[in-house]
PDB file of N, CA and C in Angstrom:
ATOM      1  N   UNK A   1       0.823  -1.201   0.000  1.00  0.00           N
ATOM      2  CA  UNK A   1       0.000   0.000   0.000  1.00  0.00           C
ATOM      3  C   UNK A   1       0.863   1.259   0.000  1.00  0.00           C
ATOM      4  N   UNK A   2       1.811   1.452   0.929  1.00  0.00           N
ATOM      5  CA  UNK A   2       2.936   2.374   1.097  1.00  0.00           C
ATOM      6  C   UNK A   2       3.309   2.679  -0.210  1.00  0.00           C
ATOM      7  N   UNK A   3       4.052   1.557  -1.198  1.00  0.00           N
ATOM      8  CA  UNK A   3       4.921   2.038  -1.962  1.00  0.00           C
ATOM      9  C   UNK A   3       4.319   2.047  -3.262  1.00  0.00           C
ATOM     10  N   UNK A   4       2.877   1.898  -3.634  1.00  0.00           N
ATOM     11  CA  UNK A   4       2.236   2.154  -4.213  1.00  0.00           C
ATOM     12  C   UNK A   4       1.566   3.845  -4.122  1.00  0.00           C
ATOM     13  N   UNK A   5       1.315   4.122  -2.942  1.00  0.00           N
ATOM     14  CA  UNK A   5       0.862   5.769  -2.828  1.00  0.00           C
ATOM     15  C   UNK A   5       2.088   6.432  -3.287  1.00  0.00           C
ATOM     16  N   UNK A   6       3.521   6.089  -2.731  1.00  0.00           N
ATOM     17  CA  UNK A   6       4.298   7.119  -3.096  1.00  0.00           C
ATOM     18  C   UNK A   6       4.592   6.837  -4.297  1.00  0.00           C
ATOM     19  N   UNK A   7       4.470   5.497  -4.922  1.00  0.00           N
ATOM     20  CA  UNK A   7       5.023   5.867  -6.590  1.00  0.00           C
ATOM     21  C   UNK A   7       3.890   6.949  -6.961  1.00  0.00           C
ATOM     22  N   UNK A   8       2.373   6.601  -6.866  1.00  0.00           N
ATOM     23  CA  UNK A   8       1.411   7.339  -7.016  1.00  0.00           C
ATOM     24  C   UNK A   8       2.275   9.057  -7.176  1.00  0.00           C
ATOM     25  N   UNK A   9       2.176   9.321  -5.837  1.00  0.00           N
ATOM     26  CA  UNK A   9       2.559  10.513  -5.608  1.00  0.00           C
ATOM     27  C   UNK A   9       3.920  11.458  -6.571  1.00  0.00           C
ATOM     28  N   UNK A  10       4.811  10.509  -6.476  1.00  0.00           N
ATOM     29  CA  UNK A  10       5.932  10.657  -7.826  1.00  0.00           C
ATOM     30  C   UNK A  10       5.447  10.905  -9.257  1.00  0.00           C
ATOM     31  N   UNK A  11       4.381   9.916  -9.395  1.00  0.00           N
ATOM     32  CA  UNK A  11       3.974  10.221 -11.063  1.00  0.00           C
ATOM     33  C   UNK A  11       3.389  11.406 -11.278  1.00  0.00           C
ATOM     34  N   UNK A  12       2.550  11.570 -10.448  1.00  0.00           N
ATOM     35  CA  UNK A  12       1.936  12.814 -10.204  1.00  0.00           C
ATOM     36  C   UNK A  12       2.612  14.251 -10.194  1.00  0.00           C
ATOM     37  N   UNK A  13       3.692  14.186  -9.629  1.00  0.00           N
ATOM     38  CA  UNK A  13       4.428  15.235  -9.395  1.00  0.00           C
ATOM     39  C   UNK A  13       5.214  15.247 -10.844  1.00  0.00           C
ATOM     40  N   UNK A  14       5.811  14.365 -11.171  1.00  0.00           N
ATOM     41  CA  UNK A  14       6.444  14.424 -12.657  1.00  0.00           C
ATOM     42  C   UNK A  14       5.222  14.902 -13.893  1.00  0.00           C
ATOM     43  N   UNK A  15       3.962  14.515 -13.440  1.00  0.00           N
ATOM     44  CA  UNK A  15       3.453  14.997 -14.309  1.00  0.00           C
ATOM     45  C   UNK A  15       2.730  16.935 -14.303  1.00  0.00           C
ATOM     46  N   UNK A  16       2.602  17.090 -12.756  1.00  0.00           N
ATOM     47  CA  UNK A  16       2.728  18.274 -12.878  1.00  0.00           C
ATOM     48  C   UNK A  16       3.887  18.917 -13.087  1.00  0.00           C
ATOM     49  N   UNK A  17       5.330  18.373 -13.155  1.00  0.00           N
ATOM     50  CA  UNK A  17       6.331  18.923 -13.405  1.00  0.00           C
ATOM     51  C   UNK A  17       5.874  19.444 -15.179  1.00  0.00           C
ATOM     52  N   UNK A  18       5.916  18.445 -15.518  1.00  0.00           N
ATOM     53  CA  UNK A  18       5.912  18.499 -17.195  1.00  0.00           C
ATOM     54  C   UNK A  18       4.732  19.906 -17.492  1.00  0.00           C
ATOM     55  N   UNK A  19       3.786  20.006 -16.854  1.00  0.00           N
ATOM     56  CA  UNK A  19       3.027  21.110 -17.140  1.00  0.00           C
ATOM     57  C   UNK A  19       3.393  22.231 -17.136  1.00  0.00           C
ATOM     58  N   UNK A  20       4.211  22.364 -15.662  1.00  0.00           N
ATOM     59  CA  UNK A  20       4.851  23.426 -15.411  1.00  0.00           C
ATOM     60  C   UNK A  20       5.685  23.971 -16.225  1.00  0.00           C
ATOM     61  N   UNK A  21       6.600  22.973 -16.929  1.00  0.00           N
ATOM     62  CA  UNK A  21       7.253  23.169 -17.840  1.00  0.00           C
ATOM     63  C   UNK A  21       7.167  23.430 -19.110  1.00  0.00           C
ATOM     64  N   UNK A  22       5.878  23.466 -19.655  1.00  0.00           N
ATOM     65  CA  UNK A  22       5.118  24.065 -20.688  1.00  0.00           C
ATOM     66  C   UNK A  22       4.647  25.235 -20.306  1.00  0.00           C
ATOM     67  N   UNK A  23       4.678  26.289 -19.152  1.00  0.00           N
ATOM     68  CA  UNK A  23       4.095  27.000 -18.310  1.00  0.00           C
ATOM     69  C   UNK A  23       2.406  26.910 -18.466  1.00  0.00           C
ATOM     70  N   UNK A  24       1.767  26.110 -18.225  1.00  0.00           N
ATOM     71  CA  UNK A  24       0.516  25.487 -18.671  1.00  0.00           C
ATOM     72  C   UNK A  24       0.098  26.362 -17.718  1.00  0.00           C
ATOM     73  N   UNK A  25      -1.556  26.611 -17.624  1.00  0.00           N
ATOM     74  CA  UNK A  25      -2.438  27.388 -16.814  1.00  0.00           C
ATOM     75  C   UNK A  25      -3.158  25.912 -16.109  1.00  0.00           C
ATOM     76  N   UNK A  26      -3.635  26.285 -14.989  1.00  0.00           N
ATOM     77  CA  UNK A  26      -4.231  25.452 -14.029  1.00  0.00           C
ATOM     78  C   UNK A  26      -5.310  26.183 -13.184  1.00  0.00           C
ATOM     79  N   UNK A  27      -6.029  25.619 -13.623  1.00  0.00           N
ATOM     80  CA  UNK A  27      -7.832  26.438 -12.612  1.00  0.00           C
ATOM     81  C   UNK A  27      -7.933  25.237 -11.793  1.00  0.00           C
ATOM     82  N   UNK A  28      -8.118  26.049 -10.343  1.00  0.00           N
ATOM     83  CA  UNK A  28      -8.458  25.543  -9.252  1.00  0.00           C
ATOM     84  C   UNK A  28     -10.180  25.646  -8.829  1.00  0.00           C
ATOM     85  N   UNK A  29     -10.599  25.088  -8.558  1.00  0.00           N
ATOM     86  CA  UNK A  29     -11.862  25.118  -8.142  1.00  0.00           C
ATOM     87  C   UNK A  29     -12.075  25.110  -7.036  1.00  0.00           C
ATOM     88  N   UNK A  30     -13.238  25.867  -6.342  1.00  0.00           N
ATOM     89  CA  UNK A  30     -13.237  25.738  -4.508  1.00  0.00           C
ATOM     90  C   UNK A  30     -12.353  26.298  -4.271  1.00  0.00           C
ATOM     91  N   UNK A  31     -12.244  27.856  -3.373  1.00  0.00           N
ATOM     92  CA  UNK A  31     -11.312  28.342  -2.926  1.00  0.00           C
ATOM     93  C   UNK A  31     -11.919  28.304  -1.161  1.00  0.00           C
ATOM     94  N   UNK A  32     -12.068  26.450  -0.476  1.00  0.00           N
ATOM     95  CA  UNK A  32     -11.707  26.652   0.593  1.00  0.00           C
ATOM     96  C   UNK A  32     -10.589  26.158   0.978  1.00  0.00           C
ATOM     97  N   UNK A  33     -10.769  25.363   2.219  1.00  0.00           N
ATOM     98  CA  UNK A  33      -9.285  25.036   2.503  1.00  0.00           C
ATOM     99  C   UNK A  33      -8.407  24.488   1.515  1.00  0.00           C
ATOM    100  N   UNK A  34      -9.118  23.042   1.046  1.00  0.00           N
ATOM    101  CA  UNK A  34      -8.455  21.995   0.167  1.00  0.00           C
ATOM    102  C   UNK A  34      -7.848  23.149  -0.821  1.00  0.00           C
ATOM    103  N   UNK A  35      -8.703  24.009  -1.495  1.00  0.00           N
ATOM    104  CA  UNK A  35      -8.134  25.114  -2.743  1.00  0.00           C
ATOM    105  C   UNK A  35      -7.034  25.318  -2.404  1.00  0.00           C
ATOM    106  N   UNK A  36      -7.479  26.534  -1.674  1.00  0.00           N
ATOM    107  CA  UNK A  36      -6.545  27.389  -0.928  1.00  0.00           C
ATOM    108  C   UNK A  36      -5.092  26.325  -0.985  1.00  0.00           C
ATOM    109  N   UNK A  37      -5.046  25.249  -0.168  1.00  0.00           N
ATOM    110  CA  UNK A  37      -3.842  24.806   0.287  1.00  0.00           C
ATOM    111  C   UNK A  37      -3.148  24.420  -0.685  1.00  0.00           C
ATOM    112  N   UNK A  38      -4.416  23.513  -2.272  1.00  0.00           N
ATOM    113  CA  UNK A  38      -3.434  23.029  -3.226  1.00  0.00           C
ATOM    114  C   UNK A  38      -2.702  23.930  -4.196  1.00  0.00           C
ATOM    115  N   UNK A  39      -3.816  24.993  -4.005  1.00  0.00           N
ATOM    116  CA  UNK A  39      -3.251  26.092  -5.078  1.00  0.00           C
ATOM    117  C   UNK A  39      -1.824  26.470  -4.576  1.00  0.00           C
ATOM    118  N   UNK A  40      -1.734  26.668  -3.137  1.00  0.00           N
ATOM    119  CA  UNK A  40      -0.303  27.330  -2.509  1.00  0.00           C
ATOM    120  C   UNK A  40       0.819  26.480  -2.929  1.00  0.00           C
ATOM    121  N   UNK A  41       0.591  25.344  -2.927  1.00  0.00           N
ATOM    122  CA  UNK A  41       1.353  24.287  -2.779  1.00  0.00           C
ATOM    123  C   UNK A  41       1.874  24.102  -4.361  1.00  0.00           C
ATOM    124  N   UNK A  42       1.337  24.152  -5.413  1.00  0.00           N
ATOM    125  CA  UNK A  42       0.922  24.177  -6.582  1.00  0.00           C
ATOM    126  C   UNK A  42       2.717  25.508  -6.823  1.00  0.00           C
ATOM    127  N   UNK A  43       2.103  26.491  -6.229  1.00  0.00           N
ATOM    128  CA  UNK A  43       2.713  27.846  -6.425  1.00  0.00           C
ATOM    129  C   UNK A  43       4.321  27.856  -6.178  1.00  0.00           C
ATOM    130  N   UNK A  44       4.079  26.955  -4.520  1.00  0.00           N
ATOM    131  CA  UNK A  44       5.728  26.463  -3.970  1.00  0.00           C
ATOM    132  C   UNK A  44       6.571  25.471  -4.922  1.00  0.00           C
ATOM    133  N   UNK A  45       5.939  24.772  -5.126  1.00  0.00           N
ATOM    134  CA  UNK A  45       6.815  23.498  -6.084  1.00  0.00           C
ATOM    135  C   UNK A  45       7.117  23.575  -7.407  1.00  0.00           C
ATOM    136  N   UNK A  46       6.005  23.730  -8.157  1.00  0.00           N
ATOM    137  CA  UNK A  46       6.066  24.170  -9.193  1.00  0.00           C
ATOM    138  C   UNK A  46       5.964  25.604 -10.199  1.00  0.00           C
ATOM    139  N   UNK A  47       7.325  25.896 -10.256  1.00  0.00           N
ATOM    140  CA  UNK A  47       7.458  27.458 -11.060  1.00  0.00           C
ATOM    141  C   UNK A  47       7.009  27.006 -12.416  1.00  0.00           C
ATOM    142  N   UNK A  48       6.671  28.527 -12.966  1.00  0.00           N
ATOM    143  CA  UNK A  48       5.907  28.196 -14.232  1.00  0.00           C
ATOM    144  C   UNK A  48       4.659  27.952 -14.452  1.00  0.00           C
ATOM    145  N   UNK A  49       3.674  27.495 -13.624  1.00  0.00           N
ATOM    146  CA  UNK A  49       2.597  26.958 -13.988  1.00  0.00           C
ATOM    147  C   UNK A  49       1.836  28.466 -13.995  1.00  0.00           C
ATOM    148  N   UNK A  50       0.845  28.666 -14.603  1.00  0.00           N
ATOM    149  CA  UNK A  50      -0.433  29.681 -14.320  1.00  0.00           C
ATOM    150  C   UNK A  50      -1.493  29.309 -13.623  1.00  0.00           C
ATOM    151  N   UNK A  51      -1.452  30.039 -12.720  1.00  0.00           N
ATOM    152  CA  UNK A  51      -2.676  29.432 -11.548  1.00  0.00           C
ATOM    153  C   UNK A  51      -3.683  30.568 -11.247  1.00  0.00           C
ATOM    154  N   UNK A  52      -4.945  29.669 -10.797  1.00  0.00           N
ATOM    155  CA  UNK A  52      -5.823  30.732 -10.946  1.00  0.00           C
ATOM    156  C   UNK A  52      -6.790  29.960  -9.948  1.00  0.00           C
ATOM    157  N   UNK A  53      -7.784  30.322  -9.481  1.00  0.00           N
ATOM    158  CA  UNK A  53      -8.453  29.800  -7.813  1.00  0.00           C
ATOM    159  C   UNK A  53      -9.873  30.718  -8.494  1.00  0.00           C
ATOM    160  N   UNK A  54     -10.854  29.902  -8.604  1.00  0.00           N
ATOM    161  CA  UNK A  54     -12.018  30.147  -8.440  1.00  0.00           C
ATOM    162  C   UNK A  54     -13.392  29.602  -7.163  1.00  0.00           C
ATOM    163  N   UNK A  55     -14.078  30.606  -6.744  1.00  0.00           N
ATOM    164  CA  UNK A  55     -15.101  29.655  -5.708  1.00  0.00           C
ATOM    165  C   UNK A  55     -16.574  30.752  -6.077  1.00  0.00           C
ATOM    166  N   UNK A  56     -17.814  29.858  -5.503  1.00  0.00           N
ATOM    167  CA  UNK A  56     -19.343  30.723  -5.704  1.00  0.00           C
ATOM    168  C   UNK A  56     -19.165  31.944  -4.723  1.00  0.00           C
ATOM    169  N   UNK A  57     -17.850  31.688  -3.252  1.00  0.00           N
ATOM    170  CA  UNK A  57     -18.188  32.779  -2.904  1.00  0.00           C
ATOM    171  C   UNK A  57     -17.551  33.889  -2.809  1.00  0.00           C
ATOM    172  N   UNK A  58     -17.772  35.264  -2.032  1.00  0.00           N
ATOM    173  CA  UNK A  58     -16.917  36.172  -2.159  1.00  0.00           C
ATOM    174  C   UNK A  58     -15.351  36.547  -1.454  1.00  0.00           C
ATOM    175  N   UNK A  59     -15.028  35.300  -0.747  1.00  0.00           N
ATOM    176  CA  UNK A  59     -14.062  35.589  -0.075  1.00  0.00           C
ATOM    177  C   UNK A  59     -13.198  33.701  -0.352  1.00  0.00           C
ATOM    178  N   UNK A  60     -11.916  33.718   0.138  1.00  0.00           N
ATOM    179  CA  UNK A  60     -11.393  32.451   0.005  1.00  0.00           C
ATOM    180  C   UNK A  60     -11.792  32.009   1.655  1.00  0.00           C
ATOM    181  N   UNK A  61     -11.714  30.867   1.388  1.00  0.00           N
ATOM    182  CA  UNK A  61     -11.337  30.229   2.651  1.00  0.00           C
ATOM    183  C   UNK A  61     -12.901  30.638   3.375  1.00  0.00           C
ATOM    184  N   UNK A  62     -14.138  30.695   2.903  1.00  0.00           N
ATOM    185  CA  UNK A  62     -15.293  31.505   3.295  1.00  0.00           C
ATOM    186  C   UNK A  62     -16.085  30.288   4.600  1.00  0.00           C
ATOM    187  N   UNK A  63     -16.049  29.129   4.432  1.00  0.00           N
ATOM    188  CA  UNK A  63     -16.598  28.246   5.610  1.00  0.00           C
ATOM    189  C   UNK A  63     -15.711  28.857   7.466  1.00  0.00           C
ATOM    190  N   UNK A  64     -14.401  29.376   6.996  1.00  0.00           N
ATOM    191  CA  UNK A  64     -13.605  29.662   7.996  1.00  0.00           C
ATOM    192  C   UNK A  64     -13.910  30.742   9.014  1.00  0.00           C
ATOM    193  N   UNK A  65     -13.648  30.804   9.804  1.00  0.00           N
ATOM    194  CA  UNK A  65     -13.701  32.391  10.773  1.00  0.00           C
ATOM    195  C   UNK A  65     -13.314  33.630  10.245  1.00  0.00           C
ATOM    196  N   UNK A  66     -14.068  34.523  10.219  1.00  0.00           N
ATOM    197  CA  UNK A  66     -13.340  35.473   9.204  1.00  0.00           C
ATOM    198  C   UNK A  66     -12.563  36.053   9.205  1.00  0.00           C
ATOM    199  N   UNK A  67     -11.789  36.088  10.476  1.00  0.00           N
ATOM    200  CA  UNK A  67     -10.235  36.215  10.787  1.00  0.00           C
ATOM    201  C   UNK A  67      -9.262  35.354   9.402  1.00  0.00           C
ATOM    202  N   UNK A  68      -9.979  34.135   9.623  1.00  0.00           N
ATOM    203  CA  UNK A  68      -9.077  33.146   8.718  1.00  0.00           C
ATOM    204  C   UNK A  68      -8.981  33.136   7.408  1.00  0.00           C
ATOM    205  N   UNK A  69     -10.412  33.214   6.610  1.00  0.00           N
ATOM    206  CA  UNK A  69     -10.645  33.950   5.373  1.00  0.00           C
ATOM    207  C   UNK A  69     -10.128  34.798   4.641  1.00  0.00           C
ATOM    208  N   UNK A  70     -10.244  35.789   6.010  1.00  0.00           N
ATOM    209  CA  UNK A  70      -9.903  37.574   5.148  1.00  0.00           C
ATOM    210  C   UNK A  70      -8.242  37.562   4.786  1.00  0.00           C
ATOM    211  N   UNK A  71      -7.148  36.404   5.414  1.00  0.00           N
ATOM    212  CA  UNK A  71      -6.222  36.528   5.651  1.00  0.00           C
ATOM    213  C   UNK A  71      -5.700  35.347   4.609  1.00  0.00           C
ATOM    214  N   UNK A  72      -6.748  34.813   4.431  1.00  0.00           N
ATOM    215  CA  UNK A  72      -6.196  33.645   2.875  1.00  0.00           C
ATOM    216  C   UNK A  72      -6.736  34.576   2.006  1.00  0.00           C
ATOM    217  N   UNK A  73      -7.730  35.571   2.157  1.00  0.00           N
ATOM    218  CA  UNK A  73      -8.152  36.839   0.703  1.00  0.00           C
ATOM    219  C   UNK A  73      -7.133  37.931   0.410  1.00  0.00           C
ATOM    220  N   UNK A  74      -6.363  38.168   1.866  1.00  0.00           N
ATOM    221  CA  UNK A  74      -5.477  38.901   1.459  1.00  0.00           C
ATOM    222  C   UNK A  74      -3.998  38.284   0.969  1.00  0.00           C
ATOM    223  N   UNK A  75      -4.050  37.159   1.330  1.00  0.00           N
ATOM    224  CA  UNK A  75      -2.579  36.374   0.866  1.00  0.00           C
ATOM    225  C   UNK A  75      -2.812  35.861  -0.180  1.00  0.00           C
ATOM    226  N   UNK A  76      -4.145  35.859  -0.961  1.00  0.00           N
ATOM    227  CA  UNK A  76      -4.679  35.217  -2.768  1.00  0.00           C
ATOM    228  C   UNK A  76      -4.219  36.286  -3.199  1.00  0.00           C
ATOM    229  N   UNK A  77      -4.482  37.734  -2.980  1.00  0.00           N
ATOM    230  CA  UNK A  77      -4.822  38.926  -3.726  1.00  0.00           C
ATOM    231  C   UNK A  77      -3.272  39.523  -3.775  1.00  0.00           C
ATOM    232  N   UNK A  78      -2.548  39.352  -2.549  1.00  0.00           N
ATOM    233  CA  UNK A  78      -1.002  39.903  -2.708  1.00  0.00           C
ATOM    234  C   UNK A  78      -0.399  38.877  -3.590  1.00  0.00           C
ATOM    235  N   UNK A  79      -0.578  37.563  -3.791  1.00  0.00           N
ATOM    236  CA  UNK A  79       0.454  36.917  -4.679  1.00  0.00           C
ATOM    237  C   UNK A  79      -0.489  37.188  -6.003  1.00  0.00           C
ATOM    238  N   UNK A  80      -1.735  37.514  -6.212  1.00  0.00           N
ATOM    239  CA  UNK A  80      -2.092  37.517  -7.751  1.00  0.00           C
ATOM    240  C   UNK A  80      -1.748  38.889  -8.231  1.00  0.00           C
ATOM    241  N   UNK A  81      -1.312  39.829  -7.435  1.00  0.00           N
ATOM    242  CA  UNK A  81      -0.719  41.612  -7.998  1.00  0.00           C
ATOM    243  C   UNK A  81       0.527  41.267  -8.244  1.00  0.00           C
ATOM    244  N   UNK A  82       1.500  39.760  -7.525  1.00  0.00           N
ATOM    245  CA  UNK A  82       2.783  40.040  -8.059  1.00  0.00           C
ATOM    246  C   UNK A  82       2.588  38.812  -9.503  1.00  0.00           C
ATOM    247  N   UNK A  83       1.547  38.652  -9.963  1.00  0.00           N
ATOM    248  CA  UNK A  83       1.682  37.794 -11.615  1.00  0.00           C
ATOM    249  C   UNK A  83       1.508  36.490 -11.182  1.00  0.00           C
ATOM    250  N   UNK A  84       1.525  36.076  -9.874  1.00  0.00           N
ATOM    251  CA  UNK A  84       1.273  34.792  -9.936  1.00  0.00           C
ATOM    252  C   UNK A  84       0.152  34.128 -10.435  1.00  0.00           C
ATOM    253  N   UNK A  85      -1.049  35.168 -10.709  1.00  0.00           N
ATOM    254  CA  UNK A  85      -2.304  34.300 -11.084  1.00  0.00           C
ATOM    255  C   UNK A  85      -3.634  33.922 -10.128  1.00  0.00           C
ATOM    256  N   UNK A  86      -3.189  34.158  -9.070  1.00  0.00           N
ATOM    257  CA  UNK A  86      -4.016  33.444  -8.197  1.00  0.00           C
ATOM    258  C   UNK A  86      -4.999  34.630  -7.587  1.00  0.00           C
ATOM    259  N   UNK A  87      -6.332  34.486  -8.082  1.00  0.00           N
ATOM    260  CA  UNK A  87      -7.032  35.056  -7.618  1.00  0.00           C
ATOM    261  C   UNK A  87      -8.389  34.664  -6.925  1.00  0.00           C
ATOM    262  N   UNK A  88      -8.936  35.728  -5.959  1.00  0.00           N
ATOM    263  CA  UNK A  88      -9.813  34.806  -5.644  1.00  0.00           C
ATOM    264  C   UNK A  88     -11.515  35.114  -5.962  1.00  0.00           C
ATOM    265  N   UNK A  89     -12.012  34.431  -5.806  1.00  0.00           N
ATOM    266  CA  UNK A  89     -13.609  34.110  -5.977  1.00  0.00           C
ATOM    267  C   UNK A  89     -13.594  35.810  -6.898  1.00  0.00           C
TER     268      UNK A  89
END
């Protein structure tokens, strides 16, 4: 089971490598947590890619406290002014 998830996980990553490396665009859907976290993660590992975070509502991270929200809306909105792409709802 182990060494089946991580090959899993390897192919996966080689294959978002290869995207990245086309600088391919990538729409995220759901900007709650799961979004939020894959998009970041997305952003850390792989340079190049175009990323972009869509959700129905007006803020990221919106199920959260709005302490928590406003502070994944303002950390979507500062990395999508520097070109990264990532914007939210």
């Amino acid at each position: 089971f182990l060494e089946g998830r991580r090959r899993h996980c390897l192919e996966e990553g080689a294959a978002i490598g290869k995207l990245a490396a086309k600088k391919a665009s990538v729409l995220v859907v759901g900007a709650g947590i799961i979004g939020v976290g894959w998009i970041t993660e997305l952003e850390h590992w792989f340079n190049g890619l175009q990323l972009a975070i869509i959700d129905a509502l007006p803020n990221c991270s919106g199920p959260l406290p709005a302490r928590s929200a406003n502070y994944s809306s303002r950390y979507m909105k500062r990395h999508g002014e520097r070109g990264q792409g990532l914007v939210p709802g």
